[in-house]
Protein backbone atom coordinates (compact mmCIF):
# COMPACT_ATOMS: atom_id res chain seq x y z
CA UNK A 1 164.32 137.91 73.63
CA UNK A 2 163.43 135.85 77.05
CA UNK A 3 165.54 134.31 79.27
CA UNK A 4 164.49 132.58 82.48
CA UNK A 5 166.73 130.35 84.67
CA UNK A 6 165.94 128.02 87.76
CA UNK A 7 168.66 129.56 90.33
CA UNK A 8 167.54 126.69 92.65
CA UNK A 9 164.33 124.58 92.96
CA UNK A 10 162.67 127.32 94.49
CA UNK A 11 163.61 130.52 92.10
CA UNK A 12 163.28 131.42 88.80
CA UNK A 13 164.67 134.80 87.59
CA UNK A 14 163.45 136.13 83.94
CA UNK A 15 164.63 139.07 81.49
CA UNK A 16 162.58 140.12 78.52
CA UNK A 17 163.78 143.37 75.68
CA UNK A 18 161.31 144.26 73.53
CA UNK A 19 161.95 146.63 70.72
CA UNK A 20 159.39 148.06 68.89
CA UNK A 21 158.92 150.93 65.95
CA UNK A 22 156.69 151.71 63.90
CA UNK A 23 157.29 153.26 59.75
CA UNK A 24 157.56 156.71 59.39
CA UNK A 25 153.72 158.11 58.24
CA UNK A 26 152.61 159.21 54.66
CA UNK A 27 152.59 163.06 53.93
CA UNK A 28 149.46 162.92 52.51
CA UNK A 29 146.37 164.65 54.27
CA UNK A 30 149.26 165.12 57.30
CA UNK A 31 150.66 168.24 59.00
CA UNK A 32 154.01 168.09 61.19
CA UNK A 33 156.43 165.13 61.60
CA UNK A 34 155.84 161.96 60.11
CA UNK A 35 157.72 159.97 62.59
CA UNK A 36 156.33 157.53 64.37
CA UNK A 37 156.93 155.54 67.76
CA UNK A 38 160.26 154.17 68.93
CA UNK A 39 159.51 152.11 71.98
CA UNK A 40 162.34 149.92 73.82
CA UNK A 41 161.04 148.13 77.27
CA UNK A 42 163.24 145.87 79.42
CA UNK A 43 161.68 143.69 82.18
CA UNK A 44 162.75 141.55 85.00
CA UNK A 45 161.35 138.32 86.92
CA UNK A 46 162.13 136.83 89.84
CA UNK A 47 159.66 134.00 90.55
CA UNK A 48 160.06 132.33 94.36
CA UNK A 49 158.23 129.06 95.94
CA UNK A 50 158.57 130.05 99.53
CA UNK A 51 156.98 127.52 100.86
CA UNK A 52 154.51 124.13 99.36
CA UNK A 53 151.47 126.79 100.09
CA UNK A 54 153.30 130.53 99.27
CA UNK A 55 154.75 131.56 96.34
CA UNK A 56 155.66 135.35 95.43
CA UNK A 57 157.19 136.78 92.17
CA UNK A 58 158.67 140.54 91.86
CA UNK A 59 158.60 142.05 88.41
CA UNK A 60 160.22 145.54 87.09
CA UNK A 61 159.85 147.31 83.45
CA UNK A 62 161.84 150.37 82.30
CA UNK A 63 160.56 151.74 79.02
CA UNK A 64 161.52 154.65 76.89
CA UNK A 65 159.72 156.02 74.12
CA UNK A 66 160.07 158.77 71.29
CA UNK A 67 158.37 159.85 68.38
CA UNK A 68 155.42 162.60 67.15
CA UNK A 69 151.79 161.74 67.96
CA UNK A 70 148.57 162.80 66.44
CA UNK A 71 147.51 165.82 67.71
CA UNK A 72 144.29 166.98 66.28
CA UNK A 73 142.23 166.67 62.71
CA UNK A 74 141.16 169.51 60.39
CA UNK A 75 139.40 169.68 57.16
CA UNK A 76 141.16 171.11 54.17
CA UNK A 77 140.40 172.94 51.18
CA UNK A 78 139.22 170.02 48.96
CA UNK A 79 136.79 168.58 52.19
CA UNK A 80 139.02 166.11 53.23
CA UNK A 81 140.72 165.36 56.61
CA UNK A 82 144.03 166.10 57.40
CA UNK A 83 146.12 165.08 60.37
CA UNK A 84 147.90 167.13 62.58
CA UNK A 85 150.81 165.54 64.25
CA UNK A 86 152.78 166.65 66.99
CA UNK A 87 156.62 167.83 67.01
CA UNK A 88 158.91 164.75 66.98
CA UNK A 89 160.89 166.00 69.88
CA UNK A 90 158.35 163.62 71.90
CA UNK A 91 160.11 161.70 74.72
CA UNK A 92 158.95 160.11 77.64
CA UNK A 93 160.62 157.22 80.71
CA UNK A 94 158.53 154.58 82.92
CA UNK A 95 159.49 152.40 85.71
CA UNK A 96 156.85 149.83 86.90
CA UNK A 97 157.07 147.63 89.79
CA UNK A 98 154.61 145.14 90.93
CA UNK A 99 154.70 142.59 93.44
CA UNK A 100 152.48 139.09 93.80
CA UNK A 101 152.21 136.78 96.86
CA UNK A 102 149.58 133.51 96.32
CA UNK A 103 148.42 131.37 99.01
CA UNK A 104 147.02 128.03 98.18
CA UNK A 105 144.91 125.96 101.00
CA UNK A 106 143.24 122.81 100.04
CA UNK A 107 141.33 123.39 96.99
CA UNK A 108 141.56 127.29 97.31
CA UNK A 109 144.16 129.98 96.31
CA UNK A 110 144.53 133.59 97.21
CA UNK A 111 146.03 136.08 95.46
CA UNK A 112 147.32 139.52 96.20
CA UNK A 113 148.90 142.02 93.47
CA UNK A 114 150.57 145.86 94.38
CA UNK A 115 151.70 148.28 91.29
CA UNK A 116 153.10 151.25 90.87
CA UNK A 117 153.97 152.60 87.48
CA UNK A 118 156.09 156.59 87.07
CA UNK A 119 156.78 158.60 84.26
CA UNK A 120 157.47 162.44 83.17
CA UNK A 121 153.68 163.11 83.64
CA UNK A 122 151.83 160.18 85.13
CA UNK A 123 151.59 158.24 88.20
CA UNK A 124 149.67 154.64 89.12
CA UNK A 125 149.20 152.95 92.00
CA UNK A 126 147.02 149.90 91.93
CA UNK A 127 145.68 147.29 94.40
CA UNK A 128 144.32 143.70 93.61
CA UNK A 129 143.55 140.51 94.84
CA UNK A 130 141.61 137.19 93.67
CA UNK A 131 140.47 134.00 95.15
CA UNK A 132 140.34 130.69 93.43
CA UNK A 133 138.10 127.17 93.94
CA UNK A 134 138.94 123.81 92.57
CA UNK A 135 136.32 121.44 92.63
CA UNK A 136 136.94 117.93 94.45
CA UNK A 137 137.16 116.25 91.01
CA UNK A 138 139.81 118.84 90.34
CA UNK A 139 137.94 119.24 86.77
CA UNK A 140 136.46 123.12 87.48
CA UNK A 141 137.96 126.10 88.79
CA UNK A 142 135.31 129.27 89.89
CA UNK A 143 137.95 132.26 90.45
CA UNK A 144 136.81 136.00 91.82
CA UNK A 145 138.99 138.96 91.33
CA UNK A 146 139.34 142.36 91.37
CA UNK A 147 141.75 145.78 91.53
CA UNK A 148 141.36 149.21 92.36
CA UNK A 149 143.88 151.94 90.97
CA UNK A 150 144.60 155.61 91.45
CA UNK A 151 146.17 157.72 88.65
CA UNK A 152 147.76 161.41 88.70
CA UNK A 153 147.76 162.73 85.93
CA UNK A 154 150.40 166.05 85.48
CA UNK A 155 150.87 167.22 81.66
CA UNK A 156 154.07 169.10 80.35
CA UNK A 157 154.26 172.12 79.08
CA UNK A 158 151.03 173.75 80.17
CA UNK A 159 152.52 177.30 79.91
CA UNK A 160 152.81 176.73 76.62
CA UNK A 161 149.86 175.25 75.27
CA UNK A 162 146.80 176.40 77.56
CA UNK A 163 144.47 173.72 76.82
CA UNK A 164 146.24 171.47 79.09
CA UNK A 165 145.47 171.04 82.68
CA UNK A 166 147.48 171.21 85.67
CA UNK A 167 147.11 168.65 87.40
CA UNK A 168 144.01 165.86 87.07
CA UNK A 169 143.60 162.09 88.79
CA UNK A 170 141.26 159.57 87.58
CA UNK A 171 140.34 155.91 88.95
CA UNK A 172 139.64 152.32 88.09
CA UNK A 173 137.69 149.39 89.59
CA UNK A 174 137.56 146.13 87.92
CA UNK A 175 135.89 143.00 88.56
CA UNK A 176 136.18 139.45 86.52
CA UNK A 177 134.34 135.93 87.31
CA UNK A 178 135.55 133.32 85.47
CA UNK A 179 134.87 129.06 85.37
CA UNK A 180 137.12 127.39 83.93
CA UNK A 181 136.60 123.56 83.05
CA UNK A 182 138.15 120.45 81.83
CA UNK A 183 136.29 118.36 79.17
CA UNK A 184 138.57 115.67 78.47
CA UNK A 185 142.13 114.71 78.11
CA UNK A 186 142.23 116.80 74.99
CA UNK A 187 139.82 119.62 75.57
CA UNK A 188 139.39 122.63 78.35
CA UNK A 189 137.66 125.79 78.57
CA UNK A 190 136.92 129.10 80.08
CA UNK A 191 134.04 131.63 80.35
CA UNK A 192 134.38 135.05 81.57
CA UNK A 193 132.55 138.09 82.43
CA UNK A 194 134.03 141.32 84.16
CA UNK A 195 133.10 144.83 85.02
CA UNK A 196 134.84 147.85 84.55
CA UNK A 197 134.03 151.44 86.06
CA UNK A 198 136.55 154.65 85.48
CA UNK A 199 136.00 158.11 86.67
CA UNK A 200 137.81 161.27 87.11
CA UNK A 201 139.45 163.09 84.22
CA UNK A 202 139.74 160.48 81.18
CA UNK A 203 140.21 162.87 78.40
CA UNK A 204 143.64 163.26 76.61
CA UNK A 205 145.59 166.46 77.89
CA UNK A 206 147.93 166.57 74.54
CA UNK A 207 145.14 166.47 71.99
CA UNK A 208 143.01 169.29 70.93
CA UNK A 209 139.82 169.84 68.50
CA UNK A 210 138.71 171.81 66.26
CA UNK A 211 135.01 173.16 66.99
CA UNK A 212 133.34 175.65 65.20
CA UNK A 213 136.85 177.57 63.74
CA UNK A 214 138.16 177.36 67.06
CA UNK A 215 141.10 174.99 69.23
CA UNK A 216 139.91 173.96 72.49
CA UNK A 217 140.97 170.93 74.80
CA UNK A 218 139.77 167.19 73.81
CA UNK A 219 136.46 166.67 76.49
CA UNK A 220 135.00 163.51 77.15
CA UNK A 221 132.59 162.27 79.92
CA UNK A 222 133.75 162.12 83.37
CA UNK A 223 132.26 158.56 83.66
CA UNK A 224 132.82 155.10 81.94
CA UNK A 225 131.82 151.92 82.69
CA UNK A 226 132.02 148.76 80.73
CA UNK A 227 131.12 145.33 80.97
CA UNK A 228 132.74 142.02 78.77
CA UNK A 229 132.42 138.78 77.84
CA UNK A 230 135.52 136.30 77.21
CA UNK A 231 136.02 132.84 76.22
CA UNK A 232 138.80 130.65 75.76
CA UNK A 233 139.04 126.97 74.43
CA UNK A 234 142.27 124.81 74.43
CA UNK A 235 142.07 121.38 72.30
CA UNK A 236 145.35 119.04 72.16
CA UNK A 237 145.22 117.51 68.50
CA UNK A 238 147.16 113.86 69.04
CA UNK A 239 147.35 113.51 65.74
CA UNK A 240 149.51 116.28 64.93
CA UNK A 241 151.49 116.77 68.33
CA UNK A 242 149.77 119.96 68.19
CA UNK A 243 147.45 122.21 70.33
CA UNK A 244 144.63 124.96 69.09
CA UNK A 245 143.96 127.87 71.20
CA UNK A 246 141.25 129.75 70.65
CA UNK A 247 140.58 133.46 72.59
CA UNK A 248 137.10 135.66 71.91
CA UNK A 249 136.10 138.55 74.05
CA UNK A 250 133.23 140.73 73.45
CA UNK A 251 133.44 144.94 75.67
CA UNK A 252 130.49 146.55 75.69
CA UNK A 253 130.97 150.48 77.21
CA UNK A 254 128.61 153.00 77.55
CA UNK A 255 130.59 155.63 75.53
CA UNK A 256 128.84 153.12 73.08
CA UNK A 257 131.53 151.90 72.01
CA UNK A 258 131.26 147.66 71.31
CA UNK A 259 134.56 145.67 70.40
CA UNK A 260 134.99 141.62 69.22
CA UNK A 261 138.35 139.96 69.36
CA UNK A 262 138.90 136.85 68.06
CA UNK A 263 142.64 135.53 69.45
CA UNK A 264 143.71 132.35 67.50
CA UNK A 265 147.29 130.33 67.82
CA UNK A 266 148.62 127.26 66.52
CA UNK A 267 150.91 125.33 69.29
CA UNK A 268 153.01 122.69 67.09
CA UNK A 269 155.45 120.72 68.80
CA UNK A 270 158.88 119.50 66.64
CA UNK A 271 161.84 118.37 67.25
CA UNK A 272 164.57 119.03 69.36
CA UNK A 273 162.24 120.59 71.91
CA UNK A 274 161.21 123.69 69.48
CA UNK A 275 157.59 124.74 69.47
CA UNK A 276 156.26 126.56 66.23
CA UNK A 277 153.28 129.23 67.50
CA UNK A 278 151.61 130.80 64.12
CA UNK A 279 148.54 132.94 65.41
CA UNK A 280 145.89 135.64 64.09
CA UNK A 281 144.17 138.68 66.01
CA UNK A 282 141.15 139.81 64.34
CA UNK A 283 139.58 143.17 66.50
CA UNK A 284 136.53 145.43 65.29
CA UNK A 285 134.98 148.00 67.23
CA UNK A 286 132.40 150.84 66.47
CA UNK A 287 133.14 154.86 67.30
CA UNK A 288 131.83 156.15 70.63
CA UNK A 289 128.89 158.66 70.71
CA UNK A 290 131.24 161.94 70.74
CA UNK A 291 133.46 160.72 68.18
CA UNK A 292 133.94 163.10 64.80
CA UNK A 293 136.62 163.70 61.74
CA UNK A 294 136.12 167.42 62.76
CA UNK A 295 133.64 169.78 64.62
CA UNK A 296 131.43 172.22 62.25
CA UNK A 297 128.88 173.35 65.36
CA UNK A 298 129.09 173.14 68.76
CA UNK A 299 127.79 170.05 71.01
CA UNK A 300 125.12 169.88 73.35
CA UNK A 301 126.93 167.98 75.87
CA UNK A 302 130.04 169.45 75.43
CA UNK A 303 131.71 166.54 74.56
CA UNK A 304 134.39 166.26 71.76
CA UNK A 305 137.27 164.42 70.68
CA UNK A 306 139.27 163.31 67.16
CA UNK A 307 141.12 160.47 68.98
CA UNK A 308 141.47 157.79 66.12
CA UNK A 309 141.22 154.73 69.12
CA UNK A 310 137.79 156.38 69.85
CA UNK A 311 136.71 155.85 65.99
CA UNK A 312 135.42 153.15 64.15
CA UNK A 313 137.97 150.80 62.90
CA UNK A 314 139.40 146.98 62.52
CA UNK A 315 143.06 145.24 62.79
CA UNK A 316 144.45 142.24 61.67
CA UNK A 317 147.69 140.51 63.30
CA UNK A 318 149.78 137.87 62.55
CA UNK A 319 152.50 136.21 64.62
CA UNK A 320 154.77 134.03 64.63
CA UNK A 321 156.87 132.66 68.00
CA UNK A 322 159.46 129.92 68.30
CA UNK A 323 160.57 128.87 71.61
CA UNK A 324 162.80 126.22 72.14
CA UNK A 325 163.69 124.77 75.84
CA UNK A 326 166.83 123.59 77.23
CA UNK A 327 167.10 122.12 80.87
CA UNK A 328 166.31 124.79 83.66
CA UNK A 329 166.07 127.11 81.01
């Protein structure tokens, strides 16, 4: 549910709860708990025109999650995989806090973004910032930005299970261009690139593989960069009081692993001030280079993981959103 309310001209205040779970997994080819995640976030706005030029908005999530995760794969008996889940006991808090201030000057806008995100075993602080120009026929916007983030990573539990480190930090720099460009009363649309580089420890400290008989620690390079592609089109059908929005975005990472998303949503507008959104997300990528079931000899490179995100694999999602809007609300 959302809720947002104009205090004054000037501020708007927001709360979101989202509540999400997912079934209870098949016994079949699985080892350990079958349940799955239990995830309840709550998250708060507060949205401020300080000024014709400066605007800032404050936002803060508290999540909580529970639920068994996959731990590792293994081949059985009859050559097929099996799963290997972790206990259910699984439970883990985060608090995030960001804060935005934009400054708009003539045809330009600055932005600057601050996060910092804190749970049992992980901590992220993040810079960012971004600069915007309209053109003088206020038809195309050029728009540069970028963030930087730090992450500590500290796993549970390493006195029990050895293959976990201490203590590990990675980071991220990112970097997206983007035009965007209206095309008629009806029509606009964007095209984006960005840039992504990671580095540090990026492996998963709770999962495990099997190699050669043996359990040792996932590994995975301690390098990633990745570049992508995005486009957007929105097109207002008269006809129908109705607008099409249509999201693809292409990554391209040199874990080789390529993904296409295709984002589509149906904006009708009815009565009463109710807006009907049906949509589709269609997503396909391809495994990365280290990526196996299981691990029957030992690699070259050292490299191993059974991570199912790191496989080859496709999603469909459908949606379905009504909002309806009363005054200030």
């Amino acid at each position: 549910a959302i809720s947002s309310v104009a205090a004054d001209k000037n501020i708007e205040l927001g709360v979101k709860h989202h509540s999400y779970k997912e079934d209870d997994l098949s016994s079949d080819n699985l080892v350990g708990a079958t349940e799955r995640y239990d995830i309840n976030a709550n998250q708060f706005q507060i949205n401020a025109q300080i000024s014709d030029s400066l605007s800032a908005a404050l936002n803060y999530q508290t999540e909580s999650m529970s639920g068994a995760s996959p731990w590792y794969t293994i081949q059985n008996g009859d050559g097929e995989v099996v799963q290997v889940m972790s206990g259910a006991s699984i439970k883990d808090k985060r608090q995030d806090v960001s804060a935005n201030i934009n400054l708009k000057q003539s045809n330009k806008t600055f932005g600057f973004v601050v996060a910092h995100s804190d749970e049992d075993d992980y901590e992220s602080l993040s810079f960012g910032g971004s600069i915007a120009f309209e053109s003088e026929d206020k038809l195309a916007t050029w728009a540069l930005a970028g963030d930087f983030s730090n992450d500590d990573i500290s796993p549970v539990d390493t006195d029990l299970f050895l293959t976990r480190p201490e203590s590990e930090s990675k980071r991220s720099t990112s970097l997206l261009f983007s035009y965007s460009r209206i095309l008629s009363k009806n029509a606009m649309a964007q095209l984006s690139v960005g840039y992504i580089d990671r580095s540090g420890y990026l492996a998963d400290p709770y999962k495990v593989v099997f190699v050669d008989s043996l359990l040792q620690a996932d590994s995975r390079p301690s390098e990633r960069s990745a570049k992508t592609l995005a486009a957007k089109m929105r097109y207002f059908v008269e006809p129908a009081n109705a607008a099409l929005h249509f999201d693809y975005r292409y990554f391209n990472d040199d874990w080789k692993i390529n993904s296409h998303t295709f984002d589509i949503a149906w904006y009708q507008n009815a009565w009463f001030g109710i807006q009907v959104i049906p949509s589709i997300r269609l997503y396909n990528q391809s495994s990365s280079f280290f990526y196996e079931h299981f691990y029957t000899d030992t690699r070259a490179d050292g490299f191993y993981s059974t991570d199912y995100r790191l496989s080859e694999y496709g999603a469909v999602t459908y949606g379905l959103k009504i909002e309806k809007k009363f005054e200030d609300w």
